[in-house]
PDB file of N, CA and C in Angstrom:
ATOM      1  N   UNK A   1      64.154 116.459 106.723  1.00  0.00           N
ATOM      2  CA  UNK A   1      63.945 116.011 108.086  1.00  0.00           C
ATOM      3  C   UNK A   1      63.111 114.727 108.120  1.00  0.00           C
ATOM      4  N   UNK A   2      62.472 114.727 106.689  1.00  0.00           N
ATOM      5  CA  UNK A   2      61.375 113.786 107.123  1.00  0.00           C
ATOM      6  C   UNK A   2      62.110 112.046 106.775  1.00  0.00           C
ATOM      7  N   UNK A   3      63.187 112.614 106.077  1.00  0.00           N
ATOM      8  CA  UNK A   3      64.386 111.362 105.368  1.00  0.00           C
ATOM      9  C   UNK A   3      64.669 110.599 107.008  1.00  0.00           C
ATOM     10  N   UNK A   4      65.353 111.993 107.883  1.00  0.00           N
ATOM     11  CA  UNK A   4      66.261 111.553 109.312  1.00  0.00           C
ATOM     12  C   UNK A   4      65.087 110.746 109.906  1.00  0.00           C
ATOM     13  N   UNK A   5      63.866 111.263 110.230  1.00  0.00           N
ATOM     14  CA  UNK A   5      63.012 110.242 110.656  1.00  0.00           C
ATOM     15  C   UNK A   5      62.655 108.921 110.356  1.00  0.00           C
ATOM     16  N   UNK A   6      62.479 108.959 109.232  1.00  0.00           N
ATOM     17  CA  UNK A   6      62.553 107.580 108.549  1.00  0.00           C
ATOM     18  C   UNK A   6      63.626 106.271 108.678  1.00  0.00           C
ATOM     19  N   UNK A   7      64.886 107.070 108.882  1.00  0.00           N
ATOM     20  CA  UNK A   7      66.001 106.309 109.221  1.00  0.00           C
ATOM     21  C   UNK A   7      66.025 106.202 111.141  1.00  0.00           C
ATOM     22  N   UNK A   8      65.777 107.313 111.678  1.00  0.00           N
ATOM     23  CA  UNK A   8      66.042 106.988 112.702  1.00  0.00           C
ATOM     24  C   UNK A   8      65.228 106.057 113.979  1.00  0.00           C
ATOM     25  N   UNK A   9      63.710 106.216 113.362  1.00  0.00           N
ATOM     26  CA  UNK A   9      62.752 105.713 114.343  1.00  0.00           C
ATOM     27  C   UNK A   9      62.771 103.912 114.113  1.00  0.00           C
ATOM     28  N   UNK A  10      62.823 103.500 113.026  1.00  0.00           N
ATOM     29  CA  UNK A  10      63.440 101.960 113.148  1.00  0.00           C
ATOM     30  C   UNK A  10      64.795 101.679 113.590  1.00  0.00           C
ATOM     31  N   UNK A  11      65.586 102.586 113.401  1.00  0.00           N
ATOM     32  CA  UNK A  11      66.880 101.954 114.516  1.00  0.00           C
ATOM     33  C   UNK A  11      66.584 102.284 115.698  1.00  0.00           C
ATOM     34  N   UNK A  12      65.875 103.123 116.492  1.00  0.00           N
ATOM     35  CA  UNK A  12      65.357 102.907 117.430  1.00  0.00           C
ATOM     36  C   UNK A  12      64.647 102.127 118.216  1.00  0.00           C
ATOM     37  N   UNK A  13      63.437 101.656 118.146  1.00  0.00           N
ATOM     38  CA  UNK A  13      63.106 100.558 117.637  1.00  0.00           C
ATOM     39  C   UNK A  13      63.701  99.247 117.477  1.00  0.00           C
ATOM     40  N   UNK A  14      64.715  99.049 116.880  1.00  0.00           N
ATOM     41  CA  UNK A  14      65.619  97.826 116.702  1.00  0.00           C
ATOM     42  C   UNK A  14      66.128  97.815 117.861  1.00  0.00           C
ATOM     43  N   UNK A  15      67.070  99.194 118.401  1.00  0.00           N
ATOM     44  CA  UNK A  15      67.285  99.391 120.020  1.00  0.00           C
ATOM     45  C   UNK A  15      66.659  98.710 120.724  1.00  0.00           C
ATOM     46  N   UNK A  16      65.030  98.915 120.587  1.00  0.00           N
ATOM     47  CA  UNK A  16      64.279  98.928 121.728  1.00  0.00           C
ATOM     48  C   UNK A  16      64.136  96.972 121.995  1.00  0.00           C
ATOM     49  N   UNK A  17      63.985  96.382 120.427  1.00  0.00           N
ATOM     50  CA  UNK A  17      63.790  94.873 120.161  1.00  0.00           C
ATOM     51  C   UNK A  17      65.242  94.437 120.878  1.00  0.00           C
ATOM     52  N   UNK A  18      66.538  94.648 120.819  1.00  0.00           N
ATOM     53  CA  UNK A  18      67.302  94.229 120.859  1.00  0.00           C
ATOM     54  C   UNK A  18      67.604  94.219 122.202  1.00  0.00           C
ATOM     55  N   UNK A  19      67.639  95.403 123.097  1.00  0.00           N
ATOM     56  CA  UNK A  19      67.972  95.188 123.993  1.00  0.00           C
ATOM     57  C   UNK A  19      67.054  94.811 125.444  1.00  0.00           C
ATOM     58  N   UNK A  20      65.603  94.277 124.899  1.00  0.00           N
ATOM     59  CA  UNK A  20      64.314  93.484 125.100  1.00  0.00           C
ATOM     60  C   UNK A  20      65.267  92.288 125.212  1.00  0.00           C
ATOM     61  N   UNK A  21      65.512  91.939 124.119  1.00  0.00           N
ATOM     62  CA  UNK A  21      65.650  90.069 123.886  1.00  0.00           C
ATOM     63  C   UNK A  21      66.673  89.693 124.188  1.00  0.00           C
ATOM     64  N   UNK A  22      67.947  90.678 124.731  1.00  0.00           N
ATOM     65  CA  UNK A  22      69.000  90.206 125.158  1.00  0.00           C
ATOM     66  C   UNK A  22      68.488  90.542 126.987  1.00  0.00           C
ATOM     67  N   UNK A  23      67.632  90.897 127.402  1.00  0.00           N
ATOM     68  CA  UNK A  23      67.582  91.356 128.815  1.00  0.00           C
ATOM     69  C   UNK A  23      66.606  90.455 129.456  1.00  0.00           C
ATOM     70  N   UNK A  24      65.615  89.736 128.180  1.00  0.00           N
ATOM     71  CA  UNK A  24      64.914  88.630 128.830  1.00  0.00           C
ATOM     72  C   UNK A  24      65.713  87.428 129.222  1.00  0.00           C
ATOM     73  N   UNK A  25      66.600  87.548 127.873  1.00  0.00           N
ATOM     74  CA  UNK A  25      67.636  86.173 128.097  1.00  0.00           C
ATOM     75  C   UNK A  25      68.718  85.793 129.209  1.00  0.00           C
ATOM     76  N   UNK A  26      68.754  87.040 129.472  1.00  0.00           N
ATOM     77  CA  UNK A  26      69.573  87.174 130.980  1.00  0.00           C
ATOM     78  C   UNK A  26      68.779  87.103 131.782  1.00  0.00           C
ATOM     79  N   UNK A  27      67.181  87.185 131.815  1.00  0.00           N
ATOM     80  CA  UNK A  27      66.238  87.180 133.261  1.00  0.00           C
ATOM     81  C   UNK A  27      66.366  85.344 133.587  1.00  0.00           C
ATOM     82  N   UNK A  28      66.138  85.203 131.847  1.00  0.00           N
ATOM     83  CA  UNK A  28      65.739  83.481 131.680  1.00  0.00           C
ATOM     84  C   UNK A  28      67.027  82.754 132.232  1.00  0.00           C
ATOM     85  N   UNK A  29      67.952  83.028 131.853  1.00  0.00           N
ATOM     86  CA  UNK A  29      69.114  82.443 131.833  1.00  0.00           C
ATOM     87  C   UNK A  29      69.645  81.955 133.319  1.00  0.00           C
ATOM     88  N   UNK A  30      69.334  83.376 134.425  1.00  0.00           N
ATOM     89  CA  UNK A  30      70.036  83.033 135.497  1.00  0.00           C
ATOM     90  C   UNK A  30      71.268  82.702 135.584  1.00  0.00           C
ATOM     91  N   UNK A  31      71.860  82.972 137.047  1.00  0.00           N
ATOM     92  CA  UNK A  31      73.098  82.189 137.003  1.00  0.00           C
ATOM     93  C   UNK A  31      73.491  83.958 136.828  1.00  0.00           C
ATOM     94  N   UNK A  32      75.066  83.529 137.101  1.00  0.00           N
ATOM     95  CA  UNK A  32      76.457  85.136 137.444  1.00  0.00           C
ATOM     96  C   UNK A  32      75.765  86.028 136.226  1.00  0.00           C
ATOM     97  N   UNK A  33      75.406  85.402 135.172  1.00  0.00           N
ATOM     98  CA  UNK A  33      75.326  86.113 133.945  1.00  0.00           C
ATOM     99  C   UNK A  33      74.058  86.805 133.892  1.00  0.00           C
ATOM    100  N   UNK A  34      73.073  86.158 134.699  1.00  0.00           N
ATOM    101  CA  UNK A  34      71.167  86.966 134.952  1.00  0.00           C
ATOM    102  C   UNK A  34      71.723  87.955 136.348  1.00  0.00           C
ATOM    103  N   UNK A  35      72.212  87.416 136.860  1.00  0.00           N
ATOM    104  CA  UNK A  35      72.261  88.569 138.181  1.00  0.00           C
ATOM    105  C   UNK A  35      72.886  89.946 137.681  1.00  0.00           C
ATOM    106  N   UNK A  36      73.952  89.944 137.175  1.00  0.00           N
ATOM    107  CA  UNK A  36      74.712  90.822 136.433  1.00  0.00           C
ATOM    108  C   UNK A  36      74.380  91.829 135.979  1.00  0.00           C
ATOM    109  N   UNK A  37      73.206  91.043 134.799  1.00  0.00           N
ATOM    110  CA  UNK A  37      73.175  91.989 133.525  1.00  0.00           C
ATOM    111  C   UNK A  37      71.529  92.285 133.404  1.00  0.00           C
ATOM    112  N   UNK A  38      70.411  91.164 133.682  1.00  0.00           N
ATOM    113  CA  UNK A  38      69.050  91.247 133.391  1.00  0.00           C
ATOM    114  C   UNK A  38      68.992  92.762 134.153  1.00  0.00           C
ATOM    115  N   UNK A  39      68.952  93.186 135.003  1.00  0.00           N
ATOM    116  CA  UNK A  39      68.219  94.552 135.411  1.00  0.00           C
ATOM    117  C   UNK A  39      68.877  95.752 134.599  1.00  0.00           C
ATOM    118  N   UNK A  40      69.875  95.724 134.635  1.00  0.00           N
ATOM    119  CA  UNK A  40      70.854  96.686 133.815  1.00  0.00           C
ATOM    120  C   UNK A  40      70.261  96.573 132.571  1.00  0.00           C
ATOM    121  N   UNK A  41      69.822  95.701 131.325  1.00  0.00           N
ATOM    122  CA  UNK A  41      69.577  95.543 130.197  1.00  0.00           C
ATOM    123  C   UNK A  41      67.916  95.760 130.473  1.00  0.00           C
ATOM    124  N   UNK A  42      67.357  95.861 131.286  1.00  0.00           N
ATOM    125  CA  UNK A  42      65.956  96.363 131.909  1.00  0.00           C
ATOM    126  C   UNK A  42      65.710  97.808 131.505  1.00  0.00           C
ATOM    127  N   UNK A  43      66.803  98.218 132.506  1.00  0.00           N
ATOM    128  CA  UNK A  43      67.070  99.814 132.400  1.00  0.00           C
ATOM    129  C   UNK A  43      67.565  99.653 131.110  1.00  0.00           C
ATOM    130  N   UNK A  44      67.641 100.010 130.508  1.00  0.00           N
ATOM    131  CA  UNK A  44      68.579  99.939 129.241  1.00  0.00           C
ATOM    132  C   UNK A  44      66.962 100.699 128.147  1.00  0.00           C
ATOM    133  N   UNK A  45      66.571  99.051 128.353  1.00  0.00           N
ATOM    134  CA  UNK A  45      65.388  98.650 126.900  1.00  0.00           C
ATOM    135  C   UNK A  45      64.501 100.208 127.778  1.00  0.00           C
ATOM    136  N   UNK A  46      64.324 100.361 129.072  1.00  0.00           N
ATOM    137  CA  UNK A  46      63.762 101.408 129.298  1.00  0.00           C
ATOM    138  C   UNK A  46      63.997 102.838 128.819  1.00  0.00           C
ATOM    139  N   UNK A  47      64.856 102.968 129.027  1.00  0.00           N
ATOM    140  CA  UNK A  47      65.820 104.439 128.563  1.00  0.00           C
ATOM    141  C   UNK A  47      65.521 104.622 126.854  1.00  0.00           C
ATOM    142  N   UNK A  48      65.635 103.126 126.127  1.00  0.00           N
ATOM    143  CA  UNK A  48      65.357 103.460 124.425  1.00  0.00           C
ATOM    144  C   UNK A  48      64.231 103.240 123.792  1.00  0.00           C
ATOM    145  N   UNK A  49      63.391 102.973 125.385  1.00  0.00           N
ATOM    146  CA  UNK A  49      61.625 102.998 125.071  1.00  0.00           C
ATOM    147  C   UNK A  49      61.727 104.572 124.854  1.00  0.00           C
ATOM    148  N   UNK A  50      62.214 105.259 125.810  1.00  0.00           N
ATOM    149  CA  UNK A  50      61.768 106.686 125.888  1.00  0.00           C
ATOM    150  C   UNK A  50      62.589 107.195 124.440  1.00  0.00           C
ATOM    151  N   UNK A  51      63.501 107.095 124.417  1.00  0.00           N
ATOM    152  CA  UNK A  51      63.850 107.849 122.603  1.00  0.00           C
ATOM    153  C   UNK A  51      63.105 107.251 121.615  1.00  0.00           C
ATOM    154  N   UNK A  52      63.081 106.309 121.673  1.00  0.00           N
ATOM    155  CA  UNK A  52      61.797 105.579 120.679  1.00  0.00           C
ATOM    156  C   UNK A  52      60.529 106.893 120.936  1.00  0.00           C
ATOM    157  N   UNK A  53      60.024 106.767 121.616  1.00  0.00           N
ATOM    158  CA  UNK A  53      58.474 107.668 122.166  1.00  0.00           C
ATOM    159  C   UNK A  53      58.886 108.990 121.571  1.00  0.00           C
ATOM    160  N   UNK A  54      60.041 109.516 122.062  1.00  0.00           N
ATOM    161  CA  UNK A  54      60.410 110.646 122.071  1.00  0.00           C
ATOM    162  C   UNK A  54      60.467 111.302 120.428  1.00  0.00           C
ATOM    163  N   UNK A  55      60.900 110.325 119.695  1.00  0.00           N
ATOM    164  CA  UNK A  55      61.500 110.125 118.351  1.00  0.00           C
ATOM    165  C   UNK A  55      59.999 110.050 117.534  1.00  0.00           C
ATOM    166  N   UNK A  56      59.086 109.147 117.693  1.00  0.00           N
ATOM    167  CA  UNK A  56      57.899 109.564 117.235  1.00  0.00           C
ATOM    168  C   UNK A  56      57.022 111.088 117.257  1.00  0.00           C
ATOM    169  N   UNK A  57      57.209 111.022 118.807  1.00  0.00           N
ATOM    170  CA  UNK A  57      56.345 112.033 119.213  1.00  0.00           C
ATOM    171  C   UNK A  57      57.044 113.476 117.940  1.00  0.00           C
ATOM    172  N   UNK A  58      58.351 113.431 118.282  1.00  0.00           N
ATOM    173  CA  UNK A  58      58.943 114.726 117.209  1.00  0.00           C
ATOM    174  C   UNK A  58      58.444 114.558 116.050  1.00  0.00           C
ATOM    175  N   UNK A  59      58.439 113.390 115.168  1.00  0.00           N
ATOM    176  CA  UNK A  59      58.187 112.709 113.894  1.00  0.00           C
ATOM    177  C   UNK A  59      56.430 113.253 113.808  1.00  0.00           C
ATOM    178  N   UNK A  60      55.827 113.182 114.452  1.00  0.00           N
ATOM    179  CA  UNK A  60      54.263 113.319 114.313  1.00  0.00           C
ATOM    180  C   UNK A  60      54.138 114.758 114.753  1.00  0.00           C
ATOM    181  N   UNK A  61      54.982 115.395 115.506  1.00  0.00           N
ATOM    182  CA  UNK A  61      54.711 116.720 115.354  1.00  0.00           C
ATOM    183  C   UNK A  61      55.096 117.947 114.369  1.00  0.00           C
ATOM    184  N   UNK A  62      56.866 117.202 113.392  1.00  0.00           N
ATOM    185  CA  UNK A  62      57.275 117.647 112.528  1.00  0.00           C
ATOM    186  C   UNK A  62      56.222 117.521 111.030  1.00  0.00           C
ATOM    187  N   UNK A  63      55.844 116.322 111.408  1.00  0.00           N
ATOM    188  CA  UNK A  63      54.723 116.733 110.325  1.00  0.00           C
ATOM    189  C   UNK A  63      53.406 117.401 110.311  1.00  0.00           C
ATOM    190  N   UNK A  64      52.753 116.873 111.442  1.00  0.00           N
ATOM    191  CA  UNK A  64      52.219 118.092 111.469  1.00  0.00           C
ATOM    192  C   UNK A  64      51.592 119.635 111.246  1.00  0.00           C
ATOM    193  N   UNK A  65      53.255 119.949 111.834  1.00  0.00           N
ATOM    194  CA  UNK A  65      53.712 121.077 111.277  1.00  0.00           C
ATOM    195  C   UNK A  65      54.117 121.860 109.802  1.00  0.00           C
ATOM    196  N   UNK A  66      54.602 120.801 109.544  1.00  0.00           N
ATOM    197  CA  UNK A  66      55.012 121.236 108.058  1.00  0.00           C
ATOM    198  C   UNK A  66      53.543 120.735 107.060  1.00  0.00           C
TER     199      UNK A  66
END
């Protein structure tokens, strides 16, 4: 379990970077393409803040535990 963590909390993470820097670029950008997409990619980076959190929080309690 402690392997899956290892793999999963940096792609999370990468989630969280990625869909940050594509959602600023649409705030920055403006224009059909910021109206569109910046809030949606808002919500987004929000939603994989929380599995990120979520994904630790398990990770620090699986060990913990064991």
């Amino acid at each position: 379990m402690d392997r899956l963590f290892n793999i999963l909390i940096p792609v999370a993470l990468a989630g969280v970077l990625v869909s940050l820097g594509v959602g600023l670029f649409a705030l920055f950008r403006g224009g059909e393409f910021g109206r569109s997409y910046s809030n949606k990619l808002m919500r987004l980076r929000v939603v994989m803040q929380a599995i990120a959190v979520a994904l630790l929080v398990a990770a620090a309690w699986w060990r913990h535990k064991g």
